[in-house]
ModelCIF file with pLDDT and N, C-alpha, C, O atoms, coordinates in Angstrom:
data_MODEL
#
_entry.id   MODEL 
#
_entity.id                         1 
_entity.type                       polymer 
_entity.pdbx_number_of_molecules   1 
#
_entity_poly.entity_id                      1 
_entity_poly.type                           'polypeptide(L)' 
_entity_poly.nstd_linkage                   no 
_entity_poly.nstd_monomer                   no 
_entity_poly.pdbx_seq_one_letter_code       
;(UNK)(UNK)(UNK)(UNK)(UNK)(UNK)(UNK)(UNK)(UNK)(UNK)(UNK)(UNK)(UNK)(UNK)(UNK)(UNK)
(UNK)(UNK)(UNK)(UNK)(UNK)(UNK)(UNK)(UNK)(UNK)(UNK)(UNK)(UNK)(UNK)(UNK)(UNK)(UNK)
(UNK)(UNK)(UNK)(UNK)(UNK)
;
_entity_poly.pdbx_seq_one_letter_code_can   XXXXXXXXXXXXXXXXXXXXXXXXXXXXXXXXXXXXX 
_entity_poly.pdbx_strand_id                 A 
#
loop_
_entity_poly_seq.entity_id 
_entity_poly_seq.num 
_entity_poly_seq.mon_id 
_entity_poly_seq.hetero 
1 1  UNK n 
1 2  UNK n 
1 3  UNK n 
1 4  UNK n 
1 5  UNK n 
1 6  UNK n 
1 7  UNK n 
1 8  UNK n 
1 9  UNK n 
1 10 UNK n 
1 11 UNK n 
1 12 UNK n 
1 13 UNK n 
1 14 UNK n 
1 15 UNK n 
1 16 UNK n 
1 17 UNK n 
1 18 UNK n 
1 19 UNK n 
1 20 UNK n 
1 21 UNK n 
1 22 UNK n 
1 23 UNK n 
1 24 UNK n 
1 25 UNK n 
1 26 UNK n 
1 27 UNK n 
1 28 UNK n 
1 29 UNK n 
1 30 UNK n 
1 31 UNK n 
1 32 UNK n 
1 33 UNK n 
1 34 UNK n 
1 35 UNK n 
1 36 UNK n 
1 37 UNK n 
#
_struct_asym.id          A 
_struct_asym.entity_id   1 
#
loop_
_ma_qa_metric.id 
_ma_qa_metric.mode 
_ma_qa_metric.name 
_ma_qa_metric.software_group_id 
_ma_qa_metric.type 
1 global pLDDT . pLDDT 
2 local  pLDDT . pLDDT 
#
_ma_qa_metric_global.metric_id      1 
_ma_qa_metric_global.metric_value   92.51 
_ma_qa_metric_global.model_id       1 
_ma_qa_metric_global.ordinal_id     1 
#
loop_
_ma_qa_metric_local.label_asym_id 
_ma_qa_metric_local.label_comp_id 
_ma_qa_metric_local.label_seq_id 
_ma_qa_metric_local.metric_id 
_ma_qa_metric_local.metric_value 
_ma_qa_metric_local.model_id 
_ma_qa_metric_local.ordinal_id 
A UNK 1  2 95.00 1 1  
A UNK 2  2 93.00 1 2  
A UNK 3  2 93.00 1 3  
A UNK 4  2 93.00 1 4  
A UNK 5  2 92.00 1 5  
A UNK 6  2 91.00 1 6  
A UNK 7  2 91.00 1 7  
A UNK 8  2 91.00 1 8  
A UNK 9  2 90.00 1 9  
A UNK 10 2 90.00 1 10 
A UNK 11 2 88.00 1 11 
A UNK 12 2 88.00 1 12 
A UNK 13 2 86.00 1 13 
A UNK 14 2 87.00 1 14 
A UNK 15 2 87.00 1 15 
A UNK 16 2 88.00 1 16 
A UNK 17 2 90.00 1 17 
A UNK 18 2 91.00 1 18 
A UNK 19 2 90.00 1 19 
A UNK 20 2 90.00 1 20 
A UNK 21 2 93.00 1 21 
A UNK 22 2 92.00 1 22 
A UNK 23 2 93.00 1 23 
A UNK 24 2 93.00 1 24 
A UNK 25 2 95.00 1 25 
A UNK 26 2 94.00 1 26 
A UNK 27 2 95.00 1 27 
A UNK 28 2 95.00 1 28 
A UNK 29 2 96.00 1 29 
A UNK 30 2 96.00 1 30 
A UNK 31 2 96.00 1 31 
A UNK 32 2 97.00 1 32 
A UNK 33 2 96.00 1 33 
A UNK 34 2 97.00 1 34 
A UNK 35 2 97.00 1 35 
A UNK 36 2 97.00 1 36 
A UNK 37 2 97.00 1 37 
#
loop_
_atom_site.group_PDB 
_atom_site.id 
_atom_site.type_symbol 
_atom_site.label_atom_id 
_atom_site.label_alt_id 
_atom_site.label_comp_id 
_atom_site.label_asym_id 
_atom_site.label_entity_id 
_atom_site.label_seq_id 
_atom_site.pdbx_PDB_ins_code 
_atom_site.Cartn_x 
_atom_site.Cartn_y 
_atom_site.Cartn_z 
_atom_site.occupancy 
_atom_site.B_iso_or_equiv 
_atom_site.pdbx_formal_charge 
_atom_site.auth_seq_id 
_atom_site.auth_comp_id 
_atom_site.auth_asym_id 
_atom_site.auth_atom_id 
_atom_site.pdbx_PDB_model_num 
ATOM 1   N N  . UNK A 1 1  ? 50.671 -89.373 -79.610 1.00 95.00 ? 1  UNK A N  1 
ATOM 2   C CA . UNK A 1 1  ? 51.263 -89.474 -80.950 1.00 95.00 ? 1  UNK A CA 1 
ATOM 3   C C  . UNK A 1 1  ? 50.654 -88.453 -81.914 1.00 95.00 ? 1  UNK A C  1 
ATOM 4   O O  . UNK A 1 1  ? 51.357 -87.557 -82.380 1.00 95.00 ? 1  UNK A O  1 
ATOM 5   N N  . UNK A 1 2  ? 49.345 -88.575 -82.222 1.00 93.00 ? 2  UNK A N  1 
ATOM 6   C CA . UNK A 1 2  ? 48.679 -87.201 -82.848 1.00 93.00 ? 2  UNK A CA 1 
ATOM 7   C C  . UNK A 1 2  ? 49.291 -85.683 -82.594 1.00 93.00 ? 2  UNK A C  1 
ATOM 8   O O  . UNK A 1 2  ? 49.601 -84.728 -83.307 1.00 93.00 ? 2  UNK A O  1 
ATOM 9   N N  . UNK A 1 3  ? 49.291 -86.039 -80.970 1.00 93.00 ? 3  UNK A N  1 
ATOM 10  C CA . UNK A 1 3  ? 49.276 -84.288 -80.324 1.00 93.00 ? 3  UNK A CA 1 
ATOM 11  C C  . UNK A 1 3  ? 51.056 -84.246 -81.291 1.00 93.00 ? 3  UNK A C  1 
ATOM 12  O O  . UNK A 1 3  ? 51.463 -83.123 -81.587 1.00 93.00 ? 3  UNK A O  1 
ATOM 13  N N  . UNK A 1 4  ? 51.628 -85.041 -81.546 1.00 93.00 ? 4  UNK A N  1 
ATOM 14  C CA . UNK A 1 4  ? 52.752 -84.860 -81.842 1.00 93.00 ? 4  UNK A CA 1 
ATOM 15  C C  . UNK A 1 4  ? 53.111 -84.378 -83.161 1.00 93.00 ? 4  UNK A C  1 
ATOM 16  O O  . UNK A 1 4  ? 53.604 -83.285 -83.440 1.00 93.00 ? 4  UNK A O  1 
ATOM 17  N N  . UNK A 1 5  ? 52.812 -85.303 -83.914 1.00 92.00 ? 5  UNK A N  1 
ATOM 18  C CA . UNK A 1 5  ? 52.330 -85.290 -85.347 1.00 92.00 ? 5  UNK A CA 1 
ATOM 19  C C  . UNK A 1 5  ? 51.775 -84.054 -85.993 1.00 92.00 ? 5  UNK A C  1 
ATOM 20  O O  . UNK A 1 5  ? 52.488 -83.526 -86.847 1.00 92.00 ? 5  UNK A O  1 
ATOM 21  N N  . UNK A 1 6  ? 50.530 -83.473 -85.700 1.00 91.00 ? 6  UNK A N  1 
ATOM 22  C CA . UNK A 1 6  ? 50.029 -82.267 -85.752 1.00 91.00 ? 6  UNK A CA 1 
ATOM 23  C C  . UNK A 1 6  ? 51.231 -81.273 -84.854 1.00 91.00 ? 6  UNK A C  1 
ATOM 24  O O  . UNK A 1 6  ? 51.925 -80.593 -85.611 1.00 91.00 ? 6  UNK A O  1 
ATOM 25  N N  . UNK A 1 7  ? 51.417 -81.182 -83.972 1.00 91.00 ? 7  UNK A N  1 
ATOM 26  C CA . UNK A 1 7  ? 52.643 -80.058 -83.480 1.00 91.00 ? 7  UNK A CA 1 
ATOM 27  C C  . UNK A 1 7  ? 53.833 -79.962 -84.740 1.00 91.00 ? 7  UNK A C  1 
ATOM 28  O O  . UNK A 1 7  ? 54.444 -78.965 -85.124 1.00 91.00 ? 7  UNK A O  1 
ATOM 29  N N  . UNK A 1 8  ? 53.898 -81.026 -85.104 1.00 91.00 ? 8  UNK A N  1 
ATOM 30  C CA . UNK A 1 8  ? 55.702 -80.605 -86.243 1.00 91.00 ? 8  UNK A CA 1 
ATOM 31  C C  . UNK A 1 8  ? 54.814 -80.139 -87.663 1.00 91.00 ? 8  UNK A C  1 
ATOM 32  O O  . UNK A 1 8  ? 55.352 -79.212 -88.267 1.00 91.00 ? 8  UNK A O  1 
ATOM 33  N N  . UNK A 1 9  ? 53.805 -80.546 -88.143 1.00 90.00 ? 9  UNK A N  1 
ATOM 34  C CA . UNK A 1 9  ? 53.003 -79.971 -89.059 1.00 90.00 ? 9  UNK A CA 1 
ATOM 35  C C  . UNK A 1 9  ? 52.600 -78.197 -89.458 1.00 90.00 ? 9  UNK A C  1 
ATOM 36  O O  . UNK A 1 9  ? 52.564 -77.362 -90.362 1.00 90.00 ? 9  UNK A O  1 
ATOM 37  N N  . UNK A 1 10 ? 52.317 -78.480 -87.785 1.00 90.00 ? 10 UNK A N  1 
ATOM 38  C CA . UNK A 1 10 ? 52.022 -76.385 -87.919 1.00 90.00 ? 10 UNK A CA 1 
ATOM 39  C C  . UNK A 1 10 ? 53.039 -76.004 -87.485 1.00 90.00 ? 10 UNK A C  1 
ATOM 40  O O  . UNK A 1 10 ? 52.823 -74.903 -86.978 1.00 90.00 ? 10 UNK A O  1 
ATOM 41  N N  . UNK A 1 11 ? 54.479 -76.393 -87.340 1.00 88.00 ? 11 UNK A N  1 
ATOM 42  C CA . UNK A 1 11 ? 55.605 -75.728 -87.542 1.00 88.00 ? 11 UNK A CA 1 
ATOM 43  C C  . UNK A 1 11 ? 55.741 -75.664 -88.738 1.00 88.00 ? 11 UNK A C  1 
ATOM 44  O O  . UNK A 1 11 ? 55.727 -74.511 -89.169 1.00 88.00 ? 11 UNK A O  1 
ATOM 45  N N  . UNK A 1 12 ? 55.905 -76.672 -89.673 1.00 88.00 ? 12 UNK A N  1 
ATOM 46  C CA . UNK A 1 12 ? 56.005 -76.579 -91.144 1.00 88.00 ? 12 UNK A CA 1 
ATOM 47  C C  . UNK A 1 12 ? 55.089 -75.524 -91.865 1.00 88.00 ? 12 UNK A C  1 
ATOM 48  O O  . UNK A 1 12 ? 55.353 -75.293 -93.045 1.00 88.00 ? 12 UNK A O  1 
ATOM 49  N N  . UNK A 1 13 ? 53.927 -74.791 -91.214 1.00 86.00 ? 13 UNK A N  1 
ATOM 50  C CA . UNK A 1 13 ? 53.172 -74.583 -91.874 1.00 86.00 ? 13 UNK A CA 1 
ATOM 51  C C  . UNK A 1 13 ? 51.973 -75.191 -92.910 1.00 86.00 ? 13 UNK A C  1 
ATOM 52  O O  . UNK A 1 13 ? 51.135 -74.612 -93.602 1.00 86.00 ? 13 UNK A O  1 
ATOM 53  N N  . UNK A 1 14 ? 52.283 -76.646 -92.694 1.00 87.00 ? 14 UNK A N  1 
ATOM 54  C CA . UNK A 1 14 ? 51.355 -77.378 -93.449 1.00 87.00 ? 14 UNK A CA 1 
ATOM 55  C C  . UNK A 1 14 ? 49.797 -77.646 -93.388 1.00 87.00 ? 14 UNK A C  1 
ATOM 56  O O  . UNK A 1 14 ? 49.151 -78.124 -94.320 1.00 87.00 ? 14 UNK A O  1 
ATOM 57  N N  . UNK A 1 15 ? 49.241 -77.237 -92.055 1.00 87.00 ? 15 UNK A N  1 
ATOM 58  C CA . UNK A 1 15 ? 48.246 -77.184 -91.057 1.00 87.00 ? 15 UNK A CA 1 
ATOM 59  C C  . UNK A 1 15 ? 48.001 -75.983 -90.575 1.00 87.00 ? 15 UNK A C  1 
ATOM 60  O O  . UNK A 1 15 ? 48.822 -75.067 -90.610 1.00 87.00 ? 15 UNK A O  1 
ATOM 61  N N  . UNK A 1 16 ? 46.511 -75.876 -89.947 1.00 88.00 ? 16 UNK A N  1 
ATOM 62  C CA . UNK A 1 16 ? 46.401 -74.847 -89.219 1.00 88.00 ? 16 UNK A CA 1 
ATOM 63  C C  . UNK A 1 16 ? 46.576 -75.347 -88.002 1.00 88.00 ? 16 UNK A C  1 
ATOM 64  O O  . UNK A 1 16 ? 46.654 -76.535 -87.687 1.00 88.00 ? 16 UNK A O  1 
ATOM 65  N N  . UNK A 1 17 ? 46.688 -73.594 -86.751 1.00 90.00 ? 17 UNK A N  1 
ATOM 66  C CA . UNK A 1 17 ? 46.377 -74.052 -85.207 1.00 90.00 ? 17 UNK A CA 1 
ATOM 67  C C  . UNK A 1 17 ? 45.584 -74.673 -84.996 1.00 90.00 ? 17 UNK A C  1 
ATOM 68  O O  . UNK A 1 17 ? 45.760 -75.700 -84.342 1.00 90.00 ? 17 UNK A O  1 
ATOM 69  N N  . UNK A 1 18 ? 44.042 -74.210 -85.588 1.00 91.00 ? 18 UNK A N  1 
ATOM 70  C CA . UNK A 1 18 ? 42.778 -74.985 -84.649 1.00 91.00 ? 18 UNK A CA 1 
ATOM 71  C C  . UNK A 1 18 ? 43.443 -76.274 -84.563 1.00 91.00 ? 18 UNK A C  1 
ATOM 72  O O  . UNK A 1 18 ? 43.724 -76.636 -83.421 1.00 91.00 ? 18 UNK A O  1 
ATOM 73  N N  . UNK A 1 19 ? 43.764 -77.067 -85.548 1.00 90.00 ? 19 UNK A N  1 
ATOM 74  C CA . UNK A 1 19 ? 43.885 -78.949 -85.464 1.00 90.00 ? 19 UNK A CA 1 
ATOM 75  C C  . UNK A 1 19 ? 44.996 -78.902 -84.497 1.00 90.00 ? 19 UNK A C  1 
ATOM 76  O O  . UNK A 1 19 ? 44.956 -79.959 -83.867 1.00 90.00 ? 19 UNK A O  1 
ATOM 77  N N  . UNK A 1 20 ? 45.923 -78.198 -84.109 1.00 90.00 ? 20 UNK A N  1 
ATOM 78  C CA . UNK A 1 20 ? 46.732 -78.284 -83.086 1.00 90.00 ? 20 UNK A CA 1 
ATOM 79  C C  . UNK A 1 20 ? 45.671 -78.141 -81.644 1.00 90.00 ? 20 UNK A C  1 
ATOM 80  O O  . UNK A 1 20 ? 45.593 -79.126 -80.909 1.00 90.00 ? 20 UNK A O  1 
ATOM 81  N N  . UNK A 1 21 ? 45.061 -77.162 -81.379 1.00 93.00 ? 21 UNK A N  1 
ATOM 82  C CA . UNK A 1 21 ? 44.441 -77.048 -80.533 1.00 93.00 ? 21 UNK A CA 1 
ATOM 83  C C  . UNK A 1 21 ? 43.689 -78.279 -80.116 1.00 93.00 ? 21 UNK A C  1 
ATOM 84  O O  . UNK A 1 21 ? 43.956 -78.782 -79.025 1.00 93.00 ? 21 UNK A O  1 
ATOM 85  N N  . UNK A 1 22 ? 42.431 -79.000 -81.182 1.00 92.00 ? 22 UNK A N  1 
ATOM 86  C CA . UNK A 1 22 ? 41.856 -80.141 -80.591 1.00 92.00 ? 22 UNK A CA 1 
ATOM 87  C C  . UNK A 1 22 ? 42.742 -81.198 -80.203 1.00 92.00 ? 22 UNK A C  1 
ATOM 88  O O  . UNK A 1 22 ? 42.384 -81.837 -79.213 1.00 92.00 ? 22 UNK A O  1 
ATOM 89  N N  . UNK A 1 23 ? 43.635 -81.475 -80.662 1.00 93.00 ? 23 UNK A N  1 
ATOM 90  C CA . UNK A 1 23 ? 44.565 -82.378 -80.851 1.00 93.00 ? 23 UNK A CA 1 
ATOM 91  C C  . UNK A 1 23 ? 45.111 -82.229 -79.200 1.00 93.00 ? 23 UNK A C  1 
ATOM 92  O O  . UNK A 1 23 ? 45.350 -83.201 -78.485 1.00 93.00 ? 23 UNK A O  1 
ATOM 93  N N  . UNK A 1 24 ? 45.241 -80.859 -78.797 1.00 93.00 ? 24 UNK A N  1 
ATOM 94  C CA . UNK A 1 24 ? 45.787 -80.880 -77.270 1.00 93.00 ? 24 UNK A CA 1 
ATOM 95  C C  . UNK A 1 24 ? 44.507 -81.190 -76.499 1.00 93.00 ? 24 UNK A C  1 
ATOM 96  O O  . UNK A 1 24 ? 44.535 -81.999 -75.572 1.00 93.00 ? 24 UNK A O  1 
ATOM 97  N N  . UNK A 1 25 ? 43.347 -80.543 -76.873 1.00 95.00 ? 25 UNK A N  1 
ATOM 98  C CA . UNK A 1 25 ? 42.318 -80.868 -75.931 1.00 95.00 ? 25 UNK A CA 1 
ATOM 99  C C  . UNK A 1 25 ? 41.835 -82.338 -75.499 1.00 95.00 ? 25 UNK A C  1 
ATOM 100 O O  . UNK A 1 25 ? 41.266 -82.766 -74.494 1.00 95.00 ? 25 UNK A O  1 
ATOM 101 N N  . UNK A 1 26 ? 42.569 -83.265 -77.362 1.00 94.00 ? 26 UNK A N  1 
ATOM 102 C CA . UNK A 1 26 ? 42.103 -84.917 -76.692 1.00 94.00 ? 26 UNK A CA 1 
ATOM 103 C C  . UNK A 1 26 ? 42.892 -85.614 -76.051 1.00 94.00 ? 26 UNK A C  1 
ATOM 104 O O  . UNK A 1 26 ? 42.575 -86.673 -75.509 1.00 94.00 ? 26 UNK A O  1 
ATOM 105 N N  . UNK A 1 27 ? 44.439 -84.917 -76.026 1.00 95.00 ? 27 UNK A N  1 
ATOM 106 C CA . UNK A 1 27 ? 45.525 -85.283 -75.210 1.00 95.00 ? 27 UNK A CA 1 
ATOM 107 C C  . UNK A 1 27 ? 45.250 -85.188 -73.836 1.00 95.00 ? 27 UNK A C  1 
ATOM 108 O O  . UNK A 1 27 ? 45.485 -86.092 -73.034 1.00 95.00 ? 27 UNK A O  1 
ATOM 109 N N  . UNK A 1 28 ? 44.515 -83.573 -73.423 1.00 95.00 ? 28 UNK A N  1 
ATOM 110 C CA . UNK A 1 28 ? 44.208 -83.646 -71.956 1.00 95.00 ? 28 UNK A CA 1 
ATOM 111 C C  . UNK A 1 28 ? 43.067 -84.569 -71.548 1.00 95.00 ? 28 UNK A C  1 
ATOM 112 O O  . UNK A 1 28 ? 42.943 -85.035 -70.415 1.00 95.00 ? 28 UNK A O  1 
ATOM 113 N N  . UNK A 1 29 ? 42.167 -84.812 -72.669 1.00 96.00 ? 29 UNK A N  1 
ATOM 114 C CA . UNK A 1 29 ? 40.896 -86.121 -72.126 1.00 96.00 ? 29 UNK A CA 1 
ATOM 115 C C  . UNK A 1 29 ? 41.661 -87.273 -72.107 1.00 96.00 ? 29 UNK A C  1 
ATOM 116 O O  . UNK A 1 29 ? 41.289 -88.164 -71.343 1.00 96.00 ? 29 UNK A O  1 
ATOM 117 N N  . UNK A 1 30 ? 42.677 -87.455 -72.799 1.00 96.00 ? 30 UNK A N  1 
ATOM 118 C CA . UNK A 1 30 ? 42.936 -89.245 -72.748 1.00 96.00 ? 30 UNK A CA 1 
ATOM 119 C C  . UNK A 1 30 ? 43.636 -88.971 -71.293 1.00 96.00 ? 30 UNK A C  1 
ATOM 120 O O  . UNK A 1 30 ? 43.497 -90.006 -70.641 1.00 96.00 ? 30 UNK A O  1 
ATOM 121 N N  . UNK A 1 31 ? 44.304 -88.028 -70.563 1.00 96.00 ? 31 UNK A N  1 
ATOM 122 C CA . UNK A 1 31 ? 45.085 -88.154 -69.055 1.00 96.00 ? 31 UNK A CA 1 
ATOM 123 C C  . UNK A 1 31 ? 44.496 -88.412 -68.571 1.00 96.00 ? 31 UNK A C  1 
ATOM 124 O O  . UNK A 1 31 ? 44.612 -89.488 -67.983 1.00 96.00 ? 31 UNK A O  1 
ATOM 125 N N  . UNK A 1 32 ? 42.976 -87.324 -68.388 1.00 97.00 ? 32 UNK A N  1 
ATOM 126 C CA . UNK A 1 32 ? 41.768 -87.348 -67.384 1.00 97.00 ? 32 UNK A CA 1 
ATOM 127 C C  . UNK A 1 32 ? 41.585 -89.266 -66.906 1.00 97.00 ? 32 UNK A C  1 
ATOM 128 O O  . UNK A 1 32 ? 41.876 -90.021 -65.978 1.00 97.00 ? 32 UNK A O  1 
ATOM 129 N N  . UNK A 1 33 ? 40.849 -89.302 -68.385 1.00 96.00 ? 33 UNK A N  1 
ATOM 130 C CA . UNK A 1 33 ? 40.257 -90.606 -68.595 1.00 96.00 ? 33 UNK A CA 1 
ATOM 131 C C  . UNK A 1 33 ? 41.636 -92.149 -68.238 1.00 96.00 ? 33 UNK A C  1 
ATOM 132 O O  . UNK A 1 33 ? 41.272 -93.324 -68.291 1.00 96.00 ? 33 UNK A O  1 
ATOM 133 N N  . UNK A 1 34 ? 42.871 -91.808 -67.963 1.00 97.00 ? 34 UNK A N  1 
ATOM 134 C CA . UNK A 1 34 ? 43.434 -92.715 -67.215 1.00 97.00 ? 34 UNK A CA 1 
ATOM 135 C C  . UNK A 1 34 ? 43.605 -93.001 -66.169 1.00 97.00 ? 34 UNK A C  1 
ATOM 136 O O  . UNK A 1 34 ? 43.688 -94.175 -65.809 1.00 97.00 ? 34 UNK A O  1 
ATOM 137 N N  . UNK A 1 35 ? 43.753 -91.499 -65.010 1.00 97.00 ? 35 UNK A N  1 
ATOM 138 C CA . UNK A 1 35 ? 43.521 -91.029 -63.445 1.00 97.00 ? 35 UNK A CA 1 
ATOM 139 C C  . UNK A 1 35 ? 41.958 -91.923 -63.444 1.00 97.00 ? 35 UNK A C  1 
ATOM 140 O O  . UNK A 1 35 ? 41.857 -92.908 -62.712 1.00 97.00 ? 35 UNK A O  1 
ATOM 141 N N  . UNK A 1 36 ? 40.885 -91.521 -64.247 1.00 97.00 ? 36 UNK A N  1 
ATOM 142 C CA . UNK A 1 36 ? 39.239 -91.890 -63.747 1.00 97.00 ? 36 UNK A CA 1 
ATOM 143 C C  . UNK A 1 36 ? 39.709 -93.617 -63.825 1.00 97.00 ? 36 UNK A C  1 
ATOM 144 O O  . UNK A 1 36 ? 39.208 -94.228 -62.881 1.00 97.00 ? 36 UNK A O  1 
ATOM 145 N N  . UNK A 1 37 ? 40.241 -94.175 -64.405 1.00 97.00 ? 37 UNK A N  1 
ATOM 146 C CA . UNK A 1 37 ? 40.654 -95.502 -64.398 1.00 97.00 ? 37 UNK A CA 1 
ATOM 147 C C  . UNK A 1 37 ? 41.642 -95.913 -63.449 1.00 97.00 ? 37 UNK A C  1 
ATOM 148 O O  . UNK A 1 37 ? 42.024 -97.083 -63.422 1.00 97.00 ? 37 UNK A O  1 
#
């Protein structure tokens, strides 16, 4: 939901990339962390 949220934001220009960027990096930890489960 975040990774989402932040993505239509820095289309708008309202945001920068970096917050897009972490935002993907905690998307790929929450996958990890469901496979480790």
């Amino acid at each position: 939901t975040k990774e989402a949220r932040t993505r239509a934001l820095v289309g708008k220009g309202f945001i920068s990339q970096a917050e897009l960027d972490v935002n993907v990096q905690e998307l790929d930890a929450a996958r990890a962390q469901v496979e480790v489960a």
